[in-house]
PDB file of N, CA and C in Angstrom:
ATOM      1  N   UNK A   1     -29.145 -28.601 -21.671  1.00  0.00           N
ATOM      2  CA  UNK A   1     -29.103 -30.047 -21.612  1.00  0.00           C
ATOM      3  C   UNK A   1     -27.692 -30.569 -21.885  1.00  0.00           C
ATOM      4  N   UNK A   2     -26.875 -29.596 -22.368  1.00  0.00           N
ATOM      5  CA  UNK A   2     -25.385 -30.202 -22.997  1.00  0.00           C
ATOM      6  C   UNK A   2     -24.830 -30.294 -21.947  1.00  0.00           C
ATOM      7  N   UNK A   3     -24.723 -29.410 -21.460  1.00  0.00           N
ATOM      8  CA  UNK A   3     -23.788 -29.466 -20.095  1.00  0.00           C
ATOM      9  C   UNK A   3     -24.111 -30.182 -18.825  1.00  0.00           C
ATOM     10  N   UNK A   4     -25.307 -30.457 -18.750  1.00  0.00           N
ATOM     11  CA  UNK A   4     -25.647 -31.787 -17.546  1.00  0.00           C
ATOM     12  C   UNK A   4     -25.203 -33.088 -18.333  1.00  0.00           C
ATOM     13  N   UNK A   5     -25.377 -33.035 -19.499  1.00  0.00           N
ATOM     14  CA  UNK A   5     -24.655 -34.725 -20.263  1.00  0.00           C
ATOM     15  C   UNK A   5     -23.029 -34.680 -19.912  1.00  0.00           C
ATOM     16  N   UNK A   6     -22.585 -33.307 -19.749  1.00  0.00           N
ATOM     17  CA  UNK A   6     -21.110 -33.638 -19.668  1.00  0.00           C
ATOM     18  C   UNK A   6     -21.156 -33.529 -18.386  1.00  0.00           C
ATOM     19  N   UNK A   7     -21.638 -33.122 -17.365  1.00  0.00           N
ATOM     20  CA  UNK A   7     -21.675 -33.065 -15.953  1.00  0.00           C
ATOM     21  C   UNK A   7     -22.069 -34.906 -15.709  1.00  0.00           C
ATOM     22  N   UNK A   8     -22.758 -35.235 -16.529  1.00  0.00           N
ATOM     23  CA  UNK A   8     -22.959 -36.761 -15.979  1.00  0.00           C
ATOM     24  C   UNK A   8     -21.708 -37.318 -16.508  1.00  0.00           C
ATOM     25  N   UNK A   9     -20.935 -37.364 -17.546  1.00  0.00           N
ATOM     26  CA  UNK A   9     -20.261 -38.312 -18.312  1.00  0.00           C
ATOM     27  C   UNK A   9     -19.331 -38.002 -17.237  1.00  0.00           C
ATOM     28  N   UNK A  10     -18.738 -36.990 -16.479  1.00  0.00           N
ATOM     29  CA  UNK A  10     -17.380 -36.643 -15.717  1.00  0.00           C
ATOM     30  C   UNK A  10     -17.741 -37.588 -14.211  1.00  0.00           C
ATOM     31  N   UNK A  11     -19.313 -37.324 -13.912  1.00  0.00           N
ATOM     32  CA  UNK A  11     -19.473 -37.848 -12.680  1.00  0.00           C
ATOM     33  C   UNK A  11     -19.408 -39.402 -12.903  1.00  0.00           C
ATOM     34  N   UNK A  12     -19.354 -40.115 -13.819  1.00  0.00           N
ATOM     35  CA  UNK A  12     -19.872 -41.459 -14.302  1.00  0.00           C
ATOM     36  C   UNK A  12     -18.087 -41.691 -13.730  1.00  0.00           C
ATOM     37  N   UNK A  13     -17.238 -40.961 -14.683  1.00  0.00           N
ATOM     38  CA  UNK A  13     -15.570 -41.139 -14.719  1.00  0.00           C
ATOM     39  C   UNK A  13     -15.262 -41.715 -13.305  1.00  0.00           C
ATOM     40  N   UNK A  14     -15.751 -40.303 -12.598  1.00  0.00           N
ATOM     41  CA  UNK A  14     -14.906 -39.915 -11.200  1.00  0.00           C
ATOM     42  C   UNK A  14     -15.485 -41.326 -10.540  1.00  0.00           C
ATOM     43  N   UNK A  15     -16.726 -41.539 -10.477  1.00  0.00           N
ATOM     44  CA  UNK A  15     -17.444 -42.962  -9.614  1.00  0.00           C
ATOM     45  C   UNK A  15     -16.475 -44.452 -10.302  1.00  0.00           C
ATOM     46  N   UNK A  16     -16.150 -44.277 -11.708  1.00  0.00           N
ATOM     47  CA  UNK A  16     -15.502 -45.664 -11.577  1.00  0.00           C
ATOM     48  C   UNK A  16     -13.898 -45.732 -11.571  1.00  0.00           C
ATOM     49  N   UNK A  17     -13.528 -44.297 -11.488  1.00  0.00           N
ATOM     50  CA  UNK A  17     -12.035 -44.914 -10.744  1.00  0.00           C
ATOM     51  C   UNK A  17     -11.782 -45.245  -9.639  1.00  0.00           C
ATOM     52  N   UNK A  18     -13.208 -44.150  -8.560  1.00  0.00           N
ATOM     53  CA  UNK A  18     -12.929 -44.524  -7.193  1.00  0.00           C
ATOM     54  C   UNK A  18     -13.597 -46.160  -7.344  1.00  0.00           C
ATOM     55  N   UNK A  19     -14.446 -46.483  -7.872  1.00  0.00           N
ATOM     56  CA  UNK A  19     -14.637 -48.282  -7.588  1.00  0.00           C
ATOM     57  C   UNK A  19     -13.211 -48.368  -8.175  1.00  0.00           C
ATOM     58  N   UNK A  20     -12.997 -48.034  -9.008  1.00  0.00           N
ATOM     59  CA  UNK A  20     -11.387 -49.052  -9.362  1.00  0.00           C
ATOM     60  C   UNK A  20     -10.654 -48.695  -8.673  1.00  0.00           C
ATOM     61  N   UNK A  21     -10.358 -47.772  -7.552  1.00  0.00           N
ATOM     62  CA  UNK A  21      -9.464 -47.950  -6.696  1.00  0.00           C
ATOM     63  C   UNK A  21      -9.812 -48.765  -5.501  1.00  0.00           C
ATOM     64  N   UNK A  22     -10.984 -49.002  -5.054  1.00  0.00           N
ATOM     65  CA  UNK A  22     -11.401 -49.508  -3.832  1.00  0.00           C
ATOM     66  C   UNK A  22     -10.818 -51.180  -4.132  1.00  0.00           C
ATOM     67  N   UNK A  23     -11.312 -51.314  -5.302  1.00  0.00           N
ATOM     68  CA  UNK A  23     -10.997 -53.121  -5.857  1.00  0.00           C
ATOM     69  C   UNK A  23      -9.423 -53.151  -5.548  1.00  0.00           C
ATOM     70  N   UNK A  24      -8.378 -52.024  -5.952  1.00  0.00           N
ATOM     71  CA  UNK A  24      -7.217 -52.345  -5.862  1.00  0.00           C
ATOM     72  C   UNK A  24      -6.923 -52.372  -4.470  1.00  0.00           C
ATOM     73  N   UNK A  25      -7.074 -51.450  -3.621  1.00  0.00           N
ATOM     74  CA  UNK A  25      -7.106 -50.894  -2.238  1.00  0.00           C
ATOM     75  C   UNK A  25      -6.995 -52.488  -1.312  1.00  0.00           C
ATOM     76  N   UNK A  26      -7.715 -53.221  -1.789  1.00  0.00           N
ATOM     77  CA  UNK A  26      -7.483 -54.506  -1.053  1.00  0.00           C
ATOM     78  C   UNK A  26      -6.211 -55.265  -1.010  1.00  0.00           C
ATOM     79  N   UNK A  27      -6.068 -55.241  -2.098  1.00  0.00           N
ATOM     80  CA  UNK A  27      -4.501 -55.862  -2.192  1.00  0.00           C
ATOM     81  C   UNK A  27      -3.040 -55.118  -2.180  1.00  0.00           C
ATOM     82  N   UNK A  28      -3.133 -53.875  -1.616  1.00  0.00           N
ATOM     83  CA  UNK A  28      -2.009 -53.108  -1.209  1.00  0.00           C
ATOM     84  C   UNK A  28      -1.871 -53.491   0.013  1.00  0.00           C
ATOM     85  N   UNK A  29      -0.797 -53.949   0.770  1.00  0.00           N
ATOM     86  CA  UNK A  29      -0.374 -54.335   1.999  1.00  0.00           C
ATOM     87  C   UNK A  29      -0.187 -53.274   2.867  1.00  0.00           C
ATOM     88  N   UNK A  30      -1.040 -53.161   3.976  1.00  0.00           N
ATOM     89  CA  UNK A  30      -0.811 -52.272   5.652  1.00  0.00           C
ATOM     90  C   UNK A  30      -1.988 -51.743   5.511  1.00  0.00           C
ATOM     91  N   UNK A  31      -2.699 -51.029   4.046  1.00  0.00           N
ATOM     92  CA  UNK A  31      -3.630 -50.727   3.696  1.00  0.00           C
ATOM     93  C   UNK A  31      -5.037 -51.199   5.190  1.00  0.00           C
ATOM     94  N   UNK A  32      -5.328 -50.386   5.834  1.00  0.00           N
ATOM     95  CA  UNK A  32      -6.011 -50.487   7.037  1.00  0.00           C
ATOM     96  C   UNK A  32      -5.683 -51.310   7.798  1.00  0.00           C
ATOM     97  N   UNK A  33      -4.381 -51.593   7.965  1.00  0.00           N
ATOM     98  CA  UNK A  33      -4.013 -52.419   9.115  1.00  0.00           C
ATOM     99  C   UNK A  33      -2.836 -51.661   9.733  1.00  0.00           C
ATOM    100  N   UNK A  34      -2.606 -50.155   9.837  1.00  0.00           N
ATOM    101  CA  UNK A  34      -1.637 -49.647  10.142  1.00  0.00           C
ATOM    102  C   UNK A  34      -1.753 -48.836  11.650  1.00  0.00           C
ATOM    103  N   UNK A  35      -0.587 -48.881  12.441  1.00  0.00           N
ATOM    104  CA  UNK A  35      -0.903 -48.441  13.692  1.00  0.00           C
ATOM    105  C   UNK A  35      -2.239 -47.461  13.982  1.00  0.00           C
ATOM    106  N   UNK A  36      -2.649 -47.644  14.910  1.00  0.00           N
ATOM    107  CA  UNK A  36      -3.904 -46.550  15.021  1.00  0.00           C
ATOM    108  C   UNK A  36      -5.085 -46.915  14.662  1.00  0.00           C
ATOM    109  N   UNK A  37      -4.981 -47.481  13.772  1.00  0.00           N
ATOM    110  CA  UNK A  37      -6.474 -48.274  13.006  1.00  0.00           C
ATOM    111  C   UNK A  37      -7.213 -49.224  13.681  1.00  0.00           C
ATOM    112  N   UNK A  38      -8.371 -48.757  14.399  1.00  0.00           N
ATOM    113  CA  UNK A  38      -8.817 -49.692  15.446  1.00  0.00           C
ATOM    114  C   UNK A  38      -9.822 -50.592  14.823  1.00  0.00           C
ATOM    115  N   UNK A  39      -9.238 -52.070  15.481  1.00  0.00           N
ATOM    116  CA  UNK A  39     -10.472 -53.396  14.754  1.00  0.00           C
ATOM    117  C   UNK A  39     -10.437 -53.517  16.638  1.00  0.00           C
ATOM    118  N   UNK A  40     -12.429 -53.721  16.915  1.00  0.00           N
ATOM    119  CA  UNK A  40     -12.860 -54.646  17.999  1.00  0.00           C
ATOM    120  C   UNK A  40     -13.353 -55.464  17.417  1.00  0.00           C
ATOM    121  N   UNK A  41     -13.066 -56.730  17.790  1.00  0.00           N
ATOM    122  CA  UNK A  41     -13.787 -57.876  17.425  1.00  0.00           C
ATOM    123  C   UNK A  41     -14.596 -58.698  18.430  1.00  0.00           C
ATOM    124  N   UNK A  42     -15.799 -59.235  18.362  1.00  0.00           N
ATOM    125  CA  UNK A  42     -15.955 -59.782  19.466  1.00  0.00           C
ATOM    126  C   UNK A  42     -16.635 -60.538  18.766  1.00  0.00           C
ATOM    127  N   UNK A  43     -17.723 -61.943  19.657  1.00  0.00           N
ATOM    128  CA  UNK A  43     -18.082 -63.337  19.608  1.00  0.00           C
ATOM    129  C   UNK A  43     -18.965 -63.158  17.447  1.00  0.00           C
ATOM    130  N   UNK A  44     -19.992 -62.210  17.648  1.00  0.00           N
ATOM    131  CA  UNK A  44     -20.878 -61.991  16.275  1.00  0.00           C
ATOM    132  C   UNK A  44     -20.770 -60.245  16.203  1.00  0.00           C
ATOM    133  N   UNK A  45     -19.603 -59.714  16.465  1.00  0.00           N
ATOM    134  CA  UNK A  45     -19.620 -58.454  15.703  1.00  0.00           C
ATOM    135  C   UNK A  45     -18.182 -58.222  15.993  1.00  0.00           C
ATOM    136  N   UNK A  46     -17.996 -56.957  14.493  1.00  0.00           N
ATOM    137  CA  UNK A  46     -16.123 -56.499  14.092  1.00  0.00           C
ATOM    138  C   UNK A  46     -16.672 -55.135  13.880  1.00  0.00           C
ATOM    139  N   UNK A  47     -15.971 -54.232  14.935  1.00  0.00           N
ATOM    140  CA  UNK A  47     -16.023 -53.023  14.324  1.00  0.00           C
ATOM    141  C   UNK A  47     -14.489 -52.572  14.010  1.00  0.00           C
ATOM    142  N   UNK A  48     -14.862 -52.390  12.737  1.00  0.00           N
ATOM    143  CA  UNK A  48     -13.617 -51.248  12.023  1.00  0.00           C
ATOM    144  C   UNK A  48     -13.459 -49.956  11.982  1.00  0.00           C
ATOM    145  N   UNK A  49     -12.695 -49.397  12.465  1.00  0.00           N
ATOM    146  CA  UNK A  49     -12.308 -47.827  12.049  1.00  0.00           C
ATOM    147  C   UNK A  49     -10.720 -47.392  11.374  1.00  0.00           C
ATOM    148  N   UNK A  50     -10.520 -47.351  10.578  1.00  0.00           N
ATOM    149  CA  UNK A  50      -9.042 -47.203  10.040  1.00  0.00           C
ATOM    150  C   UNK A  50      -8.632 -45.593   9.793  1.00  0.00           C
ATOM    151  N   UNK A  51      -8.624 -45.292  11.282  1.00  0.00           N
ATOM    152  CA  UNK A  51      -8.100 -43.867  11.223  1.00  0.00           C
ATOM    153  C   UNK A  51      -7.062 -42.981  10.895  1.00  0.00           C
ATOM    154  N   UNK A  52      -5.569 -43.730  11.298  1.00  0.00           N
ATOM    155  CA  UNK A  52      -4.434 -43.834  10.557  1.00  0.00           C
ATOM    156  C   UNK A  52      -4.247 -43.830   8.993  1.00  0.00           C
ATOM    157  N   UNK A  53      -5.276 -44.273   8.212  1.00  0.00           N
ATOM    158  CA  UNK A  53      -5.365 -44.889   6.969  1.00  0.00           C
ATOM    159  C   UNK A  53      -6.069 -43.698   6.213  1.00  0.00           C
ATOM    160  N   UNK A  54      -7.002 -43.246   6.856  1.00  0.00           N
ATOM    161  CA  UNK A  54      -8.074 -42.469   6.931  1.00  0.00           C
ATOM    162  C   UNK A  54      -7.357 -40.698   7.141  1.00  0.00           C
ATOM    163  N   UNK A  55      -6.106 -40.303   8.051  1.00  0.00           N
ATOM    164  CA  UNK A  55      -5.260 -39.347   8.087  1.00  0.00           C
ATOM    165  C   UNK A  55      -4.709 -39.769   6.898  1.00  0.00           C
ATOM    166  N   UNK A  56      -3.746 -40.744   6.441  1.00  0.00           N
ATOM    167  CA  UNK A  56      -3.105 -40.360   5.282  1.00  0.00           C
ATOM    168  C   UNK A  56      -3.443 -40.580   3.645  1.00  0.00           C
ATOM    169  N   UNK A  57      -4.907 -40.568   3.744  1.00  0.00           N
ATOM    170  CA  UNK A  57      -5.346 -40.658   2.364  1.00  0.00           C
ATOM    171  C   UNK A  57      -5.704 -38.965   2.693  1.00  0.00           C
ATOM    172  N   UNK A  58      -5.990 -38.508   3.470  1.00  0.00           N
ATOM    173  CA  UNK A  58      -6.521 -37.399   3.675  1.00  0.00           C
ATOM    174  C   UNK A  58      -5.757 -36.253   3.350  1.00  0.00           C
ATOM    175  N   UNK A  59      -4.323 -36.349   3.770  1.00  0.00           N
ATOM    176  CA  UNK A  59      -3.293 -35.595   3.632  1.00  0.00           C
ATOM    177  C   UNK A  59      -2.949 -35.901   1.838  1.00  0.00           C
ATOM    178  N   UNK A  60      -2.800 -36.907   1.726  1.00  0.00           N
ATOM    179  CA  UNK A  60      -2.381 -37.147   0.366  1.00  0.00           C
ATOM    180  C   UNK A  60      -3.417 -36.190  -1.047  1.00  0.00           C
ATOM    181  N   UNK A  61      -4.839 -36.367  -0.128  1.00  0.00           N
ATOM    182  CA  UNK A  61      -5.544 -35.750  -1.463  1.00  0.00           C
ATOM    183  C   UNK A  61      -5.184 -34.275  -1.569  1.00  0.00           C
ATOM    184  N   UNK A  62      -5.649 -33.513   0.160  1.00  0.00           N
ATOM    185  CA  UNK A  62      -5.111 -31.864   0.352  1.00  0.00           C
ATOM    186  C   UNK A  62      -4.238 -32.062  -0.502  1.00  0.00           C
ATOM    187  N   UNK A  63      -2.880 -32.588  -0.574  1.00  0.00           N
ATOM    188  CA  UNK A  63      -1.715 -32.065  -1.414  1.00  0.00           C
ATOM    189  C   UNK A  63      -1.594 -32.287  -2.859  1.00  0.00           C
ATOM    190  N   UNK A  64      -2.533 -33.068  -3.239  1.00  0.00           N
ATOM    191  CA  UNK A  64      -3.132 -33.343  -4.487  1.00  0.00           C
ATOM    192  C   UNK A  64      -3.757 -32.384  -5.424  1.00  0.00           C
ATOM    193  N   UNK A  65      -5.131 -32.221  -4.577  1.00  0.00           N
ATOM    194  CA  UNK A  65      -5.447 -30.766  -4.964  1.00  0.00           C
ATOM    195  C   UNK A  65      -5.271 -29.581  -4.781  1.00  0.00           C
ATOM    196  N   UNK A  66      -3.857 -29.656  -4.032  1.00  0.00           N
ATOM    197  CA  UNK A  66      -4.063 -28.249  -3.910  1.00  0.00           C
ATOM    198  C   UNK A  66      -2.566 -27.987  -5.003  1.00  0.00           C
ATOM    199  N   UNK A  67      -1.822 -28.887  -5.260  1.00  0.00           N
ATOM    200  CA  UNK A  67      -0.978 -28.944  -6.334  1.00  0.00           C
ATOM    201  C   UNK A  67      -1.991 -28.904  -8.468  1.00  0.00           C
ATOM    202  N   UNK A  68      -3.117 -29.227  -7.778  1.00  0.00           N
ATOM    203  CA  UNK A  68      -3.900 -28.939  -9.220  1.00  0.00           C
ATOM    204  C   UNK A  68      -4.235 -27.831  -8.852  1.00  0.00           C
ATOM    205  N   UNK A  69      -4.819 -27.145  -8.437  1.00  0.00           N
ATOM    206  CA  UNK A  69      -5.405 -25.760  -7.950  1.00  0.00           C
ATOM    207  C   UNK A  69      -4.664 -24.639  -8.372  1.00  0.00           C
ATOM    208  N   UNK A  70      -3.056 -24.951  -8.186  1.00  0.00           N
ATOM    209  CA  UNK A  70      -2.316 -23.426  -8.532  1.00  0.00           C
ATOM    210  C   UNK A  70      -2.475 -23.978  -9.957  1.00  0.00           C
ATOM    211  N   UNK A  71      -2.129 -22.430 -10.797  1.00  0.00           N
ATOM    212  CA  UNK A  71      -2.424 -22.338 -11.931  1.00  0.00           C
ATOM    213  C   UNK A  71      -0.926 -21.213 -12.111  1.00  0.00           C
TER     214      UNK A  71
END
């Protein structure tokens, strides 16, 4: 039972930095508006895809973890 309480307390962590990053994420400028990132808009629908945005969060984490990883 000890170790699922600390398996929850870490998962609780990890869920509210990513909300606290999403809240910040708005107010960083280019932040899904950067080449590549496709908005259709039309009369009653917006589709978003921020693929550009979406490559370089992607790249950023790989090098993230894989800089925690070596030991």
């Amino acid at each position: 039972m000890e170790q699922i309480g600390k398996t929850l307390l870490v998962l609780g962590v990890i869920i509210a930095v990513v909300g606290g990053l999403i809240l910040i994420a708005g107010k960083i400028p280019y932040v899904g508006r950067l080449p590549w990132d496709i908005i259709i808009q039309r009369r009653n629908f917006t589709f978003f895809f921020p693929l550009t945005t979406s490559i370089i969060i992607s790249v950023l984490l790989s090098v993230f973890f894989m800089l925690i990883g070596r030991k």
